[in-house]
N, C-alpha and C. Protein backbone atom coordinates (compact mmCIF):
# COMPACT_ATOMS: atom_id res chain seq x y z
N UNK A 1 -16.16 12.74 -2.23
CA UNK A 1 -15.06 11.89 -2.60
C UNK A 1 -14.03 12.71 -3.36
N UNK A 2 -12.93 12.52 -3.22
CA UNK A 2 -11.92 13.68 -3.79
C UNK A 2 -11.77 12.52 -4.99
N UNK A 3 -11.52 13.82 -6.02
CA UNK A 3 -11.02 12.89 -7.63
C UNK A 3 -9.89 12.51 -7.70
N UNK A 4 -9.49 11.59 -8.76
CA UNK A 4 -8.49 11.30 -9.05
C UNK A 4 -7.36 12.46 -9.45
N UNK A 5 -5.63 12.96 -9.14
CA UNK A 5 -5.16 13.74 -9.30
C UNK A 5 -3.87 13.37 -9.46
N UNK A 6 -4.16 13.82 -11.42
CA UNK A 6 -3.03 13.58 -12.34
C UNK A 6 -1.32 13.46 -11.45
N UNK A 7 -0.93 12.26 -11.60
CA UNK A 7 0.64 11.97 -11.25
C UNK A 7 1.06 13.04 -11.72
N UNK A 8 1.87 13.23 -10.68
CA UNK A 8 2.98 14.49 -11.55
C UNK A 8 4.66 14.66 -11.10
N UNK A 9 5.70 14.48 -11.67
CA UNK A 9 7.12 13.76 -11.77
C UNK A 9 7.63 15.09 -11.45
N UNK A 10 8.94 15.28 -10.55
CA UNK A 10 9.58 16.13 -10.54
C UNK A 10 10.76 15.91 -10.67
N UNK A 11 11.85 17.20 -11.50
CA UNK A 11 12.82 16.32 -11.54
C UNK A 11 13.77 17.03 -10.98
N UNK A 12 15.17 16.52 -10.53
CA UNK A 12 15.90 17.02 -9.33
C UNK A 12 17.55 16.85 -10.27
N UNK A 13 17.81 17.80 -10.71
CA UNK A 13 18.95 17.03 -11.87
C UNK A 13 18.63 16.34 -12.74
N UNK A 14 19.27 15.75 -13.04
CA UNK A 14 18.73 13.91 -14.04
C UNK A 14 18.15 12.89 -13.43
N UNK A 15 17.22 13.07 -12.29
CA UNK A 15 16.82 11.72 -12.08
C UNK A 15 15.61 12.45 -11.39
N UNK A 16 14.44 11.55 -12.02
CA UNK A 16 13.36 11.75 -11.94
C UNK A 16 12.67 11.50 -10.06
N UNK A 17 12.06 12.35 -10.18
CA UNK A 17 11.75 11.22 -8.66
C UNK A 17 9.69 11.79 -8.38
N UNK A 18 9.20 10.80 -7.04
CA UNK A 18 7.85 11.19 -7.49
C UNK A 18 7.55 12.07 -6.56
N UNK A 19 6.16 12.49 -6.96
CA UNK A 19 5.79 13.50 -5.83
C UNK A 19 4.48 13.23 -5.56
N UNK A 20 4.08 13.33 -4.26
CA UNK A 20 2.90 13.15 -3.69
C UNK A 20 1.02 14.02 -4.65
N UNK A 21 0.71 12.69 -5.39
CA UNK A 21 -0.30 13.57 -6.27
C UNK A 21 -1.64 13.16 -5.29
N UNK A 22 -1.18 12.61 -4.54
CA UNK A 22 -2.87 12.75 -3.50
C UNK A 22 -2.57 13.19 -1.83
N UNK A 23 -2.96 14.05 -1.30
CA UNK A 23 -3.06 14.41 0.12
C UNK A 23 -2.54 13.35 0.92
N UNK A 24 -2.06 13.13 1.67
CA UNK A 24 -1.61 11.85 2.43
C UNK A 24 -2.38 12.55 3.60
N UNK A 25 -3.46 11.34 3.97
CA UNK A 25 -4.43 11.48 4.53
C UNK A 25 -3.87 11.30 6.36
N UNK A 26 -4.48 11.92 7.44
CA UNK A 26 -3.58 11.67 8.52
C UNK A 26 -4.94 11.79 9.78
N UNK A 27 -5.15 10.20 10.19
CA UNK A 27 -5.91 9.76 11.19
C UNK A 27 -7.30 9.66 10.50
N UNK A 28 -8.18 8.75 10.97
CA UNK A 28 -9.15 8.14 10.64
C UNK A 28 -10.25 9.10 10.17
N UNK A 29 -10.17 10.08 10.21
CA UNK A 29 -11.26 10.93 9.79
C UNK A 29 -11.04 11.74 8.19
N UNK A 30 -9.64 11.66 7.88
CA UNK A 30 -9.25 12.27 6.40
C UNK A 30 -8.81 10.68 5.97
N UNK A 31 -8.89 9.87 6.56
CA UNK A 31 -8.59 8.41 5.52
C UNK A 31 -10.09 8.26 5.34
N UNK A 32 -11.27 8.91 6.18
CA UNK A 32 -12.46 8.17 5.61
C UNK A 32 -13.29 9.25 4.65
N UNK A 33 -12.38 10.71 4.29
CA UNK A 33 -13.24 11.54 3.43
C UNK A 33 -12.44 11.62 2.43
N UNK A 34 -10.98 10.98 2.48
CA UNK A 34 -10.37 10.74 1.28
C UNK A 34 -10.90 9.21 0.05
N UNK A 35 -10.91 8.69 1.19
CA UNK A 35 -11.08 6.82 0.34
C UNK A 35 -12.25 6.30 0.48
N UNK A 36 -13.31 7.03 1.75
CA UNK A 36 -14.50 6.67 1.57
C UNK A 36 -14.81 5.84 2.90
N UNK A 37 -16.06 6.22 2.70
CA UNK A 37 -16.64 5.78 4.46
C UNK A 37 -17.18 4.07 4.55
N UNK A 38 -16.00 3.46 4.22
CA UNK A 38 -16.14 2.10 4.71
C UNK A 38 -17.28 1.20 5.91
N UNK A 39 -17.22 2.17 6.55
CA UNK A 39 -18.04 1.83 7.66
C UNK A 39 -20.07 1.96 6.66
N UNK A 40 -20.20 2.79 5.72
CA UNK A 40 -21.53 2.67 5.14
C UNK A 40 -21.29 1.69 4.14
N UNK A 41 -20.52 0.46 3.84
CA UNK A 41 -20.47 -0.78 3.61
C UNK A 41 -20.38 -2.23 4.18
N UNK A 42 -20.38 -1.83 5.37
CA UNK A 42 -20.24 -3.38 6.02
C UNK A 42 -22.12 -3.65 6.44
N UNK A 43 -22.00 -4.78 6.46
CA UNK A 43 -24.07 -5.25 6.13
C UNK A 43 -23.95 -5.95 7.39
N UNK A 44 -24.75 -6.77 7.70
CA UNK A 44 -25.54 -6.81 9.15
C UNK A 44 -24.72 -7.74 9.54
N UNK A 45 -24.27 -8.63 8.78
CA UNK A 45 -23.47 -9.66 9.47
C UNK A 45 -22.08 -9.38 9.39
N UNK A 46 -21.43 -8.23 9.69
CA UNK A 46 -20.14 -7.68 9.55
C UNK A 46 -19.48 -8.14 8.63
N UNK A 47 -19.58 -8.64 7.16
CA UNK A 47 -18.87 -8.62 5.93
C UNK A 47 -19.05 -7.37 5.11
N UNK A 48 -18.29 -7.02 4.23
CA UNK A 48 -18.11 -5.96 3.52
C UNK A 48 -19.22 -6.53 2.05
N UNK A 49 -19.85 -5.69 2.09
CA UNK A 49 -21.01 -5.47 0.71
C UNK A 49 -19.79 -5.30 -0.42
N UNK A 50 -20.06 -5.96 -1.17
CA UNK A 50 -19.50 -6.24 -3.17
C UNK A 50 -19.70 -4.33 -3.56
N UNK A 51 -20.20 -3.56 -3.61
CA UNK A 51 -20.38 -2.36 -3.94
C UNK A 51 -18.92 -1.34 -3.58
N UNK A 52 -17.92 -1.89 -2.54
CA UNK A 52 -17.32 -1.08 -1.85
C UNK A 52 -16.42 -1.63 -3.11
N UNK A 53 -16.01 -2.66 -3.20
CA UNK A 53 -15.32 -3.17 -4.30
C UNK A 53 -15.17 -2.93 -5.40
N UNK A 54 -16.75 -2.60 -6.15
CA UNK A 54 -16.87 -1.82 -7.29
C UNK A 54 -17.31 -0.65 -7.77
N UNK A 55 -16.91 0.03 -6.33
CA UNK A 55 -16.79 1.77 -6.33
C UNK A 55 -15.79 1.85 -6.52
N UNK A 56 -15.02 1.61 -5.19
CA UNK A 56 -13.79 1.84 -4.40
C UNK A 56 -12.52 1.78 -5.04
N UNK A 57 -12.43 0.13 -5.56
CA UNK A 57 -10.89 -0.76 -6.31
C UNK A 57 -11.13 -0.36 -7.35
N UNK A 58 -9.83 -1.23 -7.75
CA UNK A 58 -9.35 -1.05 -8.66
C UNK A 58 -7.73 -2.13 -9.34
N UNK A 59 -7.72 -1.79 -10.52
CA UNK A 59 -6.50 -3.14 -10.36
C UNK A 59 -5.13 -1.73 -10.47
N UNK A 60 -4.15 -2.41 -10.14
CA UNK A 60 -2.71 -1.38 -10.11
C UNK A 60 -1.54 -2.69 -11.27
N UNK A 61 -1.34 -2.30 -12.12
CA UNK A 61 -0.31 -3.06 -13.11
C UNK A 61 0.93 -2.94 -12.45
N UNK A 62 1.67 -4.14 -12.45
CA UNK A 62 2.97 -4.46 -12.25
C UNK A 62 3.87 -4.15 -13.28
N UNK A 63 5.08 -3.69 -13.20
CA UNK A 63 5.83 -3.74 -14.62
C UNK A 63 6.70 -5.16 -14.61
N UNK A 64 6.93 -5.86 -13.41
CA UNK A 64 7.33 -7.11 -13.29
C UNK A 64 6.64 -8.07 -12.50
N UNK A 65 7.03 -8.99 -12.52
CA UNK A 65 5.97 -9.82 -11.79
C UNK A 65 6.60 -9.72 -9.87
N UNK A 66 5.37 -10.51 -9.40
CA UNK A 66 5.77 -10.69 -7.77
C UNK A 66 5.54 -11.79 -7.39
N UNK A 67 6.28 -12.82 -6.88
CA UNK A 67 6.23 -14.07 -6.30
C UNK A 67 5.29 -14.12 -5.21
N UNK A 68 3.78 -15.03 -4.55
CA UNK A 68 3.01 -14.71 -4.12
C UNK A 68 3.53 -14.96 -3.17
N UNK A 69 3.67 -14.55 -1.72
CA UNK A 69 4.29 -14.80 -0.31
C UNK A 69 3.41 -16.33 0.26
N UNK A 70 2.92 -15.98 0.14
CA UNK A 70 1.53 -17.24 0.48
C UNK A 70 1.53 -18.33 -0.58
N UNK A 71 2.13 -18.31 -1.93
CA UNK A 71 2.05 -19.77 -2.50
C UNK A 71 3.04 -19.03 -3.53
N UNK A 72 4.34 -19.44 -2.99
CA UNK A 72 5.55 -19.57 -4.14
C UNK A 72 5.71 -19.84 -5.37
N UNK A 73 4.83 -20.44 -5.95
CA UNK A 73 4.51 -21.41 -7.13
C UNK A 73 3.55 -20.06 -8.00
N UNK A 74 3.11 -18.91 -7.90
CA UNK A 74 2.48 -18.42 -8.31
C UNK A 74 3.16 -16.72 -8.40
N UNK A 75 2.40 -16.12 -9.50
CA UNK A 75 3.04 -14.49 -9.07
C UNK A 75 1.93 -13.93 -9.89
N UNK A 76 1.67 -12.45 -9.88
CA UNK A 76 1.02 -11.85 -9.55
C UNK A 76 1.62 -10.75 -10.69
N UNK A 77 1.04 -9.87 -11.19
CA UNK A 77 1.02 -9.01 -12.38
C UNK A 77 0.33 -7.90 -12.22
N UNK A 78 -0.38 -7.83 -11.05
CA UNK A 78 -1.12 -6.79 -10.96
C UNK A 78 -1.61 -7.03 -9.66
N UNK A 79 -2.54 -5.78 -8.33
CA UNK A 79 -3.15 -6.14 -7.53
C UNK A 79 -4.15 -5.68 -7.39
N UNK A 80 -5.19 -5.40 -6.29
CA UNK A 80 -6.15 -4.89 -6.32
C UNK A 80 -5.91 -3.59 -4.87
N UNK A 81 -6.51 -2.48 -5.29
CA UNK A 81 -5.78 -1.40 -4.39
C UNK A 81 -6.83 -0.38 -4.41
N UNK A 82 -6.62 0.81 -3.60
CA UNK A 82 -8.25 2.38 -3.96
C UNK A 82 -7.82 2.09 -5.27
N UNK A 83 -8.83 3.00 -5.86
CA UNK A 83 -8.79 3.29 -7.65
C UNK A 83 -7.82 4.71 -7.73
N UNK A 84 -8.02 5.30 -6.36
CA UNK A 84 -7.24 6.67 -6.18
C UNK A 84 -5.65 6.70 -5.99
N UNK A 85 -5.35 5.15 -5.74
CA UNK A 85 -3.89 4.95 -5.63
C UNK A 85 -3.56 4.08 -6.91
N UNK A 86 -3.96 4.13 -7.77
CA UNK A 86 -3.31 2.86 -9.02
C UNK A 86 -2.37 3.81 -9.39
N UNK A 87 -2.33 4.30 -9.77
CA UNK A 87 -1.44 5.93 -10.01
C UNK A 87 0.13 5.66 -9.41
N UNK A 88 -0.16 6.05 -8.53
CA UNK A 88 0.54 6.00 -6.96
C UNK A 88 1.44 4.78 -7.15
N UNK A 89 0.29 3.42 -6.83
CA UNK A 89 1.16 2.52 -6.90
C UNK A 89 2.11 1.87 -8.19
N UNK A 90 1.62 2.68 -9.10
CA UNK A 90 2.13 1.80 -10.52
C UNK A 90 3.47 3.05 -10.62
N UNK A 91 3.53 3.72 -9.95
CA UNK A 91 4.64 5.22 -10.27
C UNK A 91 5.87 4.84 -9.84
N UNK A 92 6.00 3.98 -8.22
CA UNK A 92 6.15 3.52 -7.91
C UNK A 92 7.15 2.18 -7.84
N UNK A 93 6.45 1.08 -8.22
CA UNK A 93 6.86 0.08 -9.04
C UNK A 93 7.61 0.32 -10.26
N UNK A 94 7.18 1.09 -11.18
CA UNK A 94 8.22 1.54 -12.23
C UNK A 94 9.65 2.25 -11.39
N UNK A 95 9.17 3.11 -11.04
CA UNK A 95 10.84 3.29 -10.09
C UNK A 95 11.26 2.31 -9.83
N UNK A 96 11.01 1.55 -8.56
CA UNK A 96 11.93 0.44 -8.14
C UNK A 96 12.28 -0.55 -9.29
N UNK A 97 11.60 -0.52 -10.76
CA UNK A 97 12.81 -1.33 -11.90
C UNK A 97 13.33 -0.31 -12.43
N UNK A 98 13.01 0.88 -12.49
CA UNK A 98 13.95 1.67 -13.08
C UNK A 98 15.19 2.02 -12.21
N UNK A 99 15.33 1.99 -10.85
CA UNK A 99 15.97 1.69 -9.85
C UNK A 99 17.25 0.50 -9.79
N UNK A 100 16.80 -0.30 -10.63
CA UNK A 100 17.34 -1.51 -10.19
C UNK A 100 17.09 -1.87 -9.27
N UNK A 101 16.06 -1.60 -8.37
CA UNK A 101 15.52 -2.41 -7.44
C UNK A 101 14.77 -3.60 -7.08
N UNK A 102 13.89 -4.18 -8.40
CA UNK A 102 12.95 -5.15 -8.55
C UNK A 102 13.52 -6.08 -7.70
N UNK A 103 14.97 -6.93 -7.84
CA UNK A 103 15.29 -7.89 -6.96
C UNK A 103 14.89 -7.80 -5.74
N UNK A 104 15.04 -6.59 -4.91
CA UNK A 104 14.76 -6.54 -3.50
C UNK A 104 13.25 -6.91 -3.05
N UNK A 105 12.41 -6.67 -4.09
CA UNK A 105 10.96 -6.94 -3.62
C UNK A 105 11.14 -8.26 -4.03
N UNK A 106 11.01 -9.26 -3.26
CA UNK A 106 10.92 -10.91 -3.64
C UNK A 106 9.65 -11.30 -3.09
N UNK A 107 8.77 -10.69 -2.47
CA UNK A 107 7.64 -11.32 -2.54
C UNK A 107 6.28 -10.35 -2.29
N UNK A 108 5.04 -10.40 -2.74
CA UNK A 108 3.92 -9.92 -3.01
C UNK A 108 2.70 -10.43 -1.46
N UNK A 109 2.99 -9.78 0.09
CA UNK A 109 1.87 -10.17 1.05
C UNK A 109 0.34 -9.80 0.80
N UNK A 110 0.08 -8.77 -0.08
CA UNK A 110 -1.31 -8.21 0.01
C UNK A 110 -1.50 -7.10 -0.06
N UNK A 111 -2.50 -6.43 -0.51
CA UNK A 111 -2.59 -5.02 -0.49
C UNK A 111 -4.44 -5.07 -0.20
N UNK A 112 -5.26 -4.86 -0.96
CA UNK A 112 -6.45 -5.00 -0.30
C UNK A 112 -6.75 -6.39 0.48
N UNK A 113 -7.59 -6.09 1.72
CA UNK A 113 -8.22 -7.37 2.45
C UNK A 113 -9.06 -6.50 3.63
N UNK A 114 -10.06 -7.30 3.36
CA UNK A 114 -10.88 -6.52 4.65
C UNK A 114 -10.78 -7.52 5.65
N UNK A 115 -10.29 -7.26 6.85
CA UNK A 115 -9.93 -7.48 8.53
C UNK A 115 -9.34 -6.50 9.45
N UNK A 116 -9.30 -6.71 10.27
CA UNK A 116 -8.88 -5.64 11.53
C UNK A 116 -7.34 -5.63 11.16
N UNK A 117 -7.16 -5.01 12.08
CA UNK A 117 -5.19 -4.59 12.22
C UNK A 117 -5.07 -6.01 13.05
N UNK A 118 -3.93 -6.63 12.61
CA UNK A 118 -3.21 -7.71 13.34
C UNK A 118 -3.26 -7.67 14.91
N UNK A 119 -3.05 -6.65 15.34
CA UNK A 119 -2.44 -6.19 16.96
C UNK A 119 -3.81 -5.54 17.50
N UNK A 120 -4.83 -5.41 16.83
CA UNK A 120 -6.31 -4.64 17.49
C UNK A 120 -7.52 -4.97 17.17
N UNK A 121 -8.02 -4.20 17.15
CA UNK A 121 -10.06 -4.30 16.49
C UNK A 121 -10.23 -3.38 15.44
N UNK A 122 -9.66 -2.50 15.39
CA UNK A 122 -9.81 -1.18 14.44
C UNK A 122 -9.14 -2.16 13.08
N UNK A 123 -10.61 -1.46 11.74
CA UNK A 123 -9.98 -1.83 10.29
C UNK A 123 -8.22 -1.56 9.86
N UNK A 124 -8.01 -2.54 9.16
CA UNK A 124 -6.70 -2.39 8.91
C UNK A 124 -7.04 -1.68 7.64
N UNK A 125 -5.29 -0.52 7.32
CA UNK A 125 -5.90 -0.02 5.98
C UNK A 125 -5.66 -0.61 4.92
N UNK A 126 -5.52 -2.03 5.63
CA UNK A 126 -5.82 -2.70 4.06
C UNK A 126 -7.15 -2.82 3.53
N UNK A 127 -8.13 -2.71 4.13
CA UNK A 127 -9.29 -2.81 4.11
C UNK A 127 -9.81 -1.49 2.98
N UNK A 128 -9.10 -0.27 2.99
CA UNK A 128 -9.06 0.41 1.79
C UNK A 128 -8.52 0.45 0.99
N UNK A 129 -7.30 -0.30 0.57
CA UNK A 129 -6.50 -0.62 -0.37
C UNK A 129 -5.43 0.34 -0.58
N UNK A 130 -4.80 0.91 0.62
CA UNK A 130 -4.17 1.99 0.94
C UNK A 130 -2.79 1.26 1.36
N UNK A 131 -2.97 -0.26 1.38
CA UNK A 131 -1.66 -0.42 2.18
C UNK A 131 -1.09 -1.62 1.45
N UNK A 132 0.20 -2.31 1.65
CA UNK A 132 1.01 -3.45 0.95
C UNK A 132 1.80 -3.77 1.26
N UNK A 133 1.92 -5.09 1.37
CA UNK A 133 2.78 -5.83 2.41
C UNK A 133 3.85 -6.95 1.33
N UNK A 134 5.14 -6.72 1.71
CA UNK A 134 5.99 -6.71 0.41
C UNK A 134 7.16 -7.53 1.45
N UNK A 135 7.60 -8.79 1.38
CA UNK A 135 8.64 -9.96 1.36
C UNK A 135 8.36 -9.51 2.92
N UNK A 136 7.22 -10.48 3.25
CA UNK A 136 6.65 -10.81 4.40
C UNK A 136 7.10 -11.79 5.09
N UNK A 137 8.05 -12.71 3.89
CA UNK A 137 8.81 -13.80 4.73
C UNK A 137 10.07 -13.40 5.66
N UNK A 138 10.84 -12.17 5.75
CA UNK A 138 12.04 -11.69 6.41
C UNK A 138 11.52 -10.31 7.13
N UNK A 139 10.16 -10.18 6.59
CA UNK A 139 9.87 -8.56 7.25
C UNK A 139 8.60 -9.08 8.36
N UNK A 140 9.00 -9.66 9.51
CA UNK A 140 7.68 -10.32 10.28
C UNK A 140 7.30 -9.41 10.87
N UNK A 141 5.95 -8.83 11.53
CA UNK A 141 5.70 -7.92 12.34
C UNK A 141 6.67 -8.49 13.61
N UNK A 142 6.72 -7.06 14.69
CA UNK A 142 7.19 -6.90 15.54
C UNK A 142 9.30 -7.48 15.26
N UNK A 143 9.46 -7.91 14.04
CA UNK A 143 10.84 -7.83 13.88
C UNK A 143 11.34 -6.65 13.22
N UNK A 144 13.12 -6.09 13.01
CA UNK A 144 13.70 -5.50 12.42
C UNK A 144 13.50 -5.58 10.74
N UNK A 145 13.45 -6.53 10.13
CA UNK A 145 12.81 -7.14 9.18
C UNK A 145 14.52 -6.32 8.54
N UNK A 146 14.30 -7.24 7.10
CA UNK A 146 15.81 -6.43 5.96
C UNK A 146 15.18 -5.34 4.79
N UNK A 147 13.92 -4.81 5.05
CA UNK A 147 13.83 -4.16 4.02
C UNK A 147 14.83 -3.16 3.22
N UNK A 148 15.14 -3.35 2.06
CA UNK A 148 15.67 -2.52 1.41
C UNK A 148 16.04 -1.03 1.60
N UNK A 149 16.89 -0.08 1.97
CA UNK A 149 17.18 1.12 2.41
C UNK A 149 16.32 1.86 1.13
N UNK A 150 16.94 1.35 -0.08
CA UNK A 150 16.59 2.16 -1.50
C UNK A 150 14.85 2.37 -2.03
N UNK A 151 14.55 1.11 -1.33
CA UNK A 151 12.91 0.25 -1.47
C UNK A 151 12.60 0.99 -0.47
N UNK A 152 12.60 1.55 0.64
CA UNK A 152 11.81 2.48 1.44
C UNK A 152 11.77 3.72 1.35
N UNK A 153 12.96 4.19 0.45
CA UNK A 153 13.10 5.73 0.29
C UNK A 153 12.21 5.91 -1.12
N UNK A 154 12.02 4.90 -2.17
CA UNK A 154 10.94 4.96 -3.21
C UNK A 154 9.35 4.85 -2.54
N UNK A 155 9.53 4.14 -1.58
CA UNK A 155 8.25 4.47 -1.01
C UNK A 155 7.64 5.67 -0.29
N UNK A 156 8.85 6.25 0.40
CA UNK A 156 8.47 6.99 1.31
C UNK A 156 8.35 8.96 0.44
N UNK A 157 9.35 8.65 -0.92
CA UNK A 157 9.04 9.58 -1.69
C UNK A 157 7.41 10.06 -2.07
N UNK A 158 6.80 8.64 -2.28
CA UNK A 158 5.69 8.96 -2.69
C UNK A 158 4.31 8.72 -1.82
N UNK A 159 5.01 9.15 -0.89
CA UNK A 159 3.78 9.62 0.36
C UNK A 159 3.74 8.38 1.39
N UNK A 160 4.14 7.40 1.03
CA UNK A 160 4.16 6.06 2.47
C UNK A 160 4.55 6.09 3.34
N UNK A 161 3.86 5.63 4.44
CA UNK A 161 4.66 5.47 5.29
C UNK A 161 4.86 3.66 5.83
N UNK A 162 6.45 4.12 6.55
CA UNK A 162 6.94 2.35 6.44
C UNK A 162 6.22 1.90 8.13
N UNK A 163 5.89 0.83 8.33
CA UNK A 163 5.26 -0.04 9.32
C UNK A 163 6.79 0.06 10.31
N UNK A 164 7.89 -0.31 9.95
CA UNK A 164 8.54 -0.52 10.54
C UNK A 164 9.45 0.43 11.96
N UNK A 165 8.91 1.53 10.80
CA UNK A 165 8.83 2.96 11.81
C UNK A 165 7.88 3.09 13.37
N UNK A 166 7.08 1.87 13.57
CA UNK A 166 6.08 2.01 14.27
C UNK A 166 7.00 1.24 15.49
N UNK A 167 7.04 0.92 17.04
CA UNK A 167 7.02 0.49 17.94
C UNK A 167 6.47 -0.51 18.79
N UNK A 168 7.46 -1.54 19.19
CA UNK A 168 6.77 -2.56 19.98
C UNK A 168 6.09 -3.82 18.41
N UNK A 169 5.02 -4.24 19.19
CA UNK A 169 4.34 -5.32 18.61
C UNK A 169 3.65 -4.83 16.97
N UNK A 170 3.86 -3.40 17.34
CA UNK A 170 2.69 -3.01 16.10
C UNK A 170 4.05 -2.61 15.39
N UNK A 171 5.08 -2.59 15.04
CA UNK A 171 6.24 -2.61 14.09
C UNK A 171 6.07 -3.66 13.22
N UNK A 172 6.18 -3.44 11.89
CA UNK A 172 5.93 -4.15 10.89
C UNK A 172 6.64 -3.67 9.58
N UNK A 173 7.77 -4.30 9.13
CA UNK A 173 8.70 -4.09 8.15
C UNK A 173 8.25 -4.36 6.68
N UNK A 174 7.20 -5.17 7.05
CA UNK A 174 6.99 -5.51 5.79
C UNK A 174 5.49 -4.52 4.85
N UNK A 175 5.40 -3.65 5.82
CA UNK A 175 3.65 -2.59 5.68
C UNK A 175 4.05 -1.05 4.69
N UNK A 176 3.36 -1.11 4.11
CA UNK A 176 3.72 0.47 3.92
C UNK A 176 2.05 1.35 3.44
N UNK A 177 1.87 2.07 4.14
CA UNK A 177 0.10 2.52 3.66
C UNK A 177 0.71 4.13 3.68
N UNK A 178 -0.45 4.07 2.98
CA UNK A 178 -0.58 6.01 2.09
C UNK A 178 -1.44 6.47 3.31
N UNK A 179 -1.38 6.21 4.25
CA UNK A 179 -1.67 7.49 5.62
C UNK A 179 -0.88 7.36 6.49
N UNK A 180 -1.25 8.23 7.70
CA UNK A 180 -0.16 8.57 8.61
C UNK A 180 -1.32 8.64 9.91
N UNK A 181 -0.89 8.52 11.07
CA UNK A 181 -1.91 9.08 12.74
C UNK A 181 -2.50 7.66 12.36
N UNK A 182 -2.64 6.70 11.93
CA UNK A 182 -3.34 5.25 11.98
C UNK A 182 -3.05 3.76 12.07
């Protein structure tokens, strides 16, 4: 299992920006020796064993809140994500308010969930907590979706890649996961 590896900020002039402090893992075989072999957690009746959960996760702090996409009435302060990305994701999130960006994220789809990919059979990487799905109400799969120009270039600084980049049915505006080839 690779360790956790100290965030580390670079700066480019006066403005800080992030830099990739974990390998960005690329196709199913370095997402499963980076985050862990998922597959030696699922038990006989294809649910995921409680152990993967309390190896694996971890919570990631919000510096603002997120309106839940799935029940409006509620928001969210924190999520559950690898323990190897809280880092990552909280580096992140502070940019986009230090950004002035917070407005653009208006809603919170998910980041861990164990199920397949929408469009296949193969685990989605949400299932490692590698991925997050952010104002799911305007970013539908297989649409153009409005994500933010500024909100994808904070993501894509720090190793993401955007769903929307993808083709056809499996395009998804609203995705962004810390691997690549998956």
């Amino acid at each position: 299992m690779v360790e956790q590896i100290p965030r580390v900020l670079a700066t480019r002039g006066a403005e800080p920006t992030l830099t990739v402090p974990l390998p960005i893992p690329n196709g199913i075989g370095q997402i499963l020796s980076t985050f862990g072999n998922i597959h030696n957690y699922i038990q006989e009746d294809g649910t995921l064993d409680v152990r993967w959960q309390a190896e694996m996760l971890a919570r990631a702090a919000l510096p603002f809140p997120l309106t839940l996409s799935f029940d409006p009435t509620k928001a969210v302060s924190s999520f559950t994500c690898h323990k190897l990305l809280v880092t990552v994701f909280t580096d992140v999130f502070s940019k986009l308010q230090a950004s002035g960006m917070q407005a653009k994220v208006t809603s919170f789809g998910g980041c861990f969930a164990f199920r397949p990919q929408r469009t296949g059979t193969v685990f989605s990487t949400h299932c490692w907590g590698i991925a997050i799905d952010l104002n799911p109400g305007t970013n539908q799969q297989g649409s153009a979706g409005d994500m933010d120009a500024e909100v994808i270039k904070i993501f894509r600084q720090a190793g993401f890649e955007w769903g929307r980049d993808w083709s056809g049915r499996t395009r998804d505006p609203m995705h962004f996961q810390y691997c690549t080839g998956y």
